[in-house]
Protein backbone atom coordinates (compact mmCIF):
# COMPACT_ATOMS: atom_id res chain seq x y z
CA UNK A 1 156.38 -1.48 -10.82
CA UNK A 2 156.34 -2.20 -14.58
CA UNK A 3 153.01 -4.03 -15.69
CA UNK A 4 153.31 -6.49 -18.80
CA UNK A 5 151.84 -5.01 -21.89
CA UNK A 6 149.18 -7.74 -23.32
CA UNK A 7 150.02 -8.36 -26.88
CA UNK A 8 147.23 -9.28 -29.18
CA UNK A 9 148.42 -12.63 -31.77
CA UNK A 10 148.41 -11.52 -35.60
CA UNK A 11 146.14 -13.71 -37.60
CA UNK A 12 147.76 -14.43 -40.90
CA UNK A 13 147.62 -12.01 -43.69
CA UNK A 14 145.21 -13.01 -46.46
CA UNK A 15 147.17 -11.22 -49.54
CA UNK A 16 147.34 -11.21 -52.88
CA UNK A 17 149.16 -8.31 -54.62
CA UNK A 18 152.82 -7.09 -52.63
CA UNK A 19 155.21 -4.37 -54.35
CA UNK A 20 158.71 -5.09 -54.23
CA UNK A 21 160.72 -2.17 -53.88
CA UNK A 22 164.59 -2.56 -55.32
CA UNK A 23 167.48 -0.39 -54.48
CA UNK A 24 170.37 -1.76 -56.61
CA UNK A 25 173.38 0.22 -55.81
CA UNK A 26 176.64 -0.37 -57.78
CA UNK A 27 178.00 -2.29 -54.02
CA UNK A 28 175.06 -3.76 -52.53
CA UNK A 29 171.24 -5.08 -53.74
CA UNK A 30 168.68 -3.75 -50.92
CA UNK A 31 164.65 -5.76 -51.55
CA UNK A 32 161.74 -4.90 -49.48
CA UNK A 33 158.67 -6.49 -49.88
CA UNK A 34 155.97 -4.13 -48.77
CA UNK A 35 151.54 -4.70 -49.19
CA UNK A 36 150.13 -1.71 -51.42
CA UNK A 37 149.41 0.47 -48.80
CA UNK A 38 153.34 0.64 -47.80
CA UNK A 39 153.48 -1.94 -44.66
CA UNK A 40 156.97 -3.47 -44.87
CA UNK A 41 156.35 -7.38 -44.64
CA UNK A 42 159.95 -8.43 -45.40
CA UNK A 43 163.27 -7.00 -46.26
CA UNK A 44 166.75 -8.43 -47.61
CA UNK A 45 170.00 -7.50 -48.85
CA UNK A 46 173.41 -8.88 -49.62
CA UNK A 47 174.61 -8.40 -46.80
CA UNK A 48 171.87 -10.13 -44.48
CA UNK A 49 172.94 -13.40 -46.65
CA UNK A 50 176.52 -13.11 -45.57
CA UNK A 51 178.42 -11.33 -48.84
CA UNK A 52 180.72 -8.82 -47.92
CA UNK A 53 182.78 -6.42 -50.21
CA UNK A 54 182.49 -6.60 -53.95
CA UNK A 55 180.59 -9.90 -53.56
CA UNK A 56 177.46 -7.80 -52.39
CA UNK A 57 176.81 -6.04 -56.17
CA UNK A 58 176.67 -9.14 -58.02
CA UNK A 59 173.51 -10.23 -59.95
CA UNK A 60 174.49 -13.59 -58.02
CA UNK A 61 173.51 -12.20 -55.05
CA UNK A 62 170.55 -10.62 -55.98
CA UNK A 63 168.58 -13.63 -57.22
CA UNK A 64 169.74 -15.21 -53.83
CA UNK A 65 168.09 -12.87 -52.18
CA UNK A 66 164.86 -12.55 -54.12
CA UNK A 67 164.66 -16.29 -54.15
CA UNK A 68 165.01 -16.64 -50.46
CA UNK A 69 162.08 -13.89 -50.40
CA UNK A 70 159.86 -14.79 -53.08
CA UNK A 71 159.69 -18.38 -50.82
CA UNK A 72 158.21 -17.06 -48.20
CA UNK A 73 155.89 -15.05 -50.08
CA UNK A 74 154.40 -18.10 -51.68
CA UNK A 75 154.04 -19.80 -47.88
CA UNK A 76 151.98 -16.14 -47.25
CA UNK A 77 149.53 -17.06 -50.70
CA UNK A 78 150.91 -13.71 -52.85
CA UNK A 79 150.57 -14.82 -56.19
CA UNK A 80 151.87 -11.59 -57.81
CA UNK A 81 154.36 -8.91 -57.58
CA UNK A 82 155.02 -5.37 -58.28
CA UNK A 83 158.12 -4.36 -58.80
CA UNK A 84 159.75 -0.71 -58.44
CA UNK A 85 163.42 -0.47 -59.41
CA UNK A 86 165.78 1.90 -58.56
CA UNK A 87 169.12 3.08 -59.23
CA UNK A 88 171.97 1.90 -61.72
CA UNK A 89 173.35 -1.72 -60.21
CA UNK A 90 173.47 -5.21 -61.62
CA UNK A 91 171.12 -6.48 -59.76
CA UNK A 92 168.04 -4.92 -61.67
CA UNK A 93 167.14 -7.79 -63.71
CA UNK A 94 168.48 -10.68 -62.03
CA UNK A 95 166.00 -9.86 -59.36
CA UNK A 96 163.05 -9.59 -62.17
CA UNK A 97 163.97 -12.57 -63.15
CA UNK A 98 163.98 -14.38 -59.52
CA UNK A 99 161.04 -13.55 -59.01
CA UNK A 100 159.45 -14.91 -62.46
CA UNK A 101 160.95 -18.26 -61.62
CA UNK A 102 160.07 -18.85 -58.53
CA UNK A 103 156.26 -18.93 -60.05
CA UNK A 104 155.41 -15.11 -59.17
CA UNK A 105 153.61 -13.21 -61.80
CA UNK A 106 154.84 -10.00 -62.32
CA UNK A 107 151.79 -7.45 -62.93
CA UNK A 108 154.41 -3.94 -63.55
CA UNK A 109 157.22 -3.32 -63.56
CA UNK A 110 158.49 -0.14 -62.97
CA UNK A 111 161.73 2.30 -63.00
CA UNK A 112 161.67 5.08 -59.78
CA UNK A 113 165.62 6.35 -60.61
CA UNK A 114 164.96 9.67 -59.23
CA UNK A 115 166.89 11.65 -62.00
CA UNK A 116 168.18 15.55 -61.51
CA UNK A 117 165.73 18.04 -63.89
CA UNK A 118 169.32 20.40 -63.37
CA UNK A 119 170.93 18.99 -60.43
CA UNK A 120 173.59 20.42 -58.16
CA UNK A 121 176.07 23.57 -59.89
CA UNK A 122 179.05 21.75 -61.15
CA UNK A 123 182.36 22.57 -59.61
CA UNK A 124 184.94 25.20 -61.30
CA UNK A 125 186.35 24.71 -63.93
CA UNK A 126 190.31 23.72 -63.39
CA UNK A 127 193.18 26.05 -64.13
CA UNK A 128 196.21 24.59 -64.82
């Protein structure tokens, strides 16, 4: 006979400071808004807001999705954000810039590209 678990109700979070962590790929925009210590809080992507294809890589989309984050972070009381960025897409700065203007203060930004010190060995040269 299974026995119901009790669950014990989360009180709201009293926080101030979040990092927002930003993959932007060249075909999608993944944000996740985690507290310092690495607990996720929310996530969102392109994709979760109904773009599919080519759509999903566009600095439109992007600020979509930061706004539609950075309003529930207000509703929590974070007043401001730190940012990691990663990877080459065009959604790097239009999420920066969501975030700025939806009355967020933005205390660092900062670039987490992980970038090859020699990388893989190259293929062979081609013989023709």
């Amino acid at each position: 006979m299974a026995y119901k678990k009790s669950t014990k109700k989360h009180s709201p979070r009293n926080i101030e400071t979040v990092a927002a962590h930003v993959k932007a790929t060249f075909n999608n925009t993944l944000v996740s808004v985690t507290t310092m210590s690495g607990d996720v809080l929310m996530r969102g992507s392109a994709g979760n807001l109904g773009y599919k294809g080519a759509r999903k890589g566009t600095p439109f989309a992007a600020t979509q999705i930061t706004t539609n984050l950075a309003k529930e972070l207000v509703a929590m009381g974070v007043r401001s954000v730190e940012v990691n960025l990663q990877g080459p897409g065009q959604g790097r700065d239009s999420v920066v810039r969501a975030f700025q203007s939806s009355g967020l203060n933005i205390s660092l930004l900062r670039d987490v590209t992980p970038l090859p010190h020699n990388g893989c060995r190259a293929p062979k040269k081609r013989r023709v």
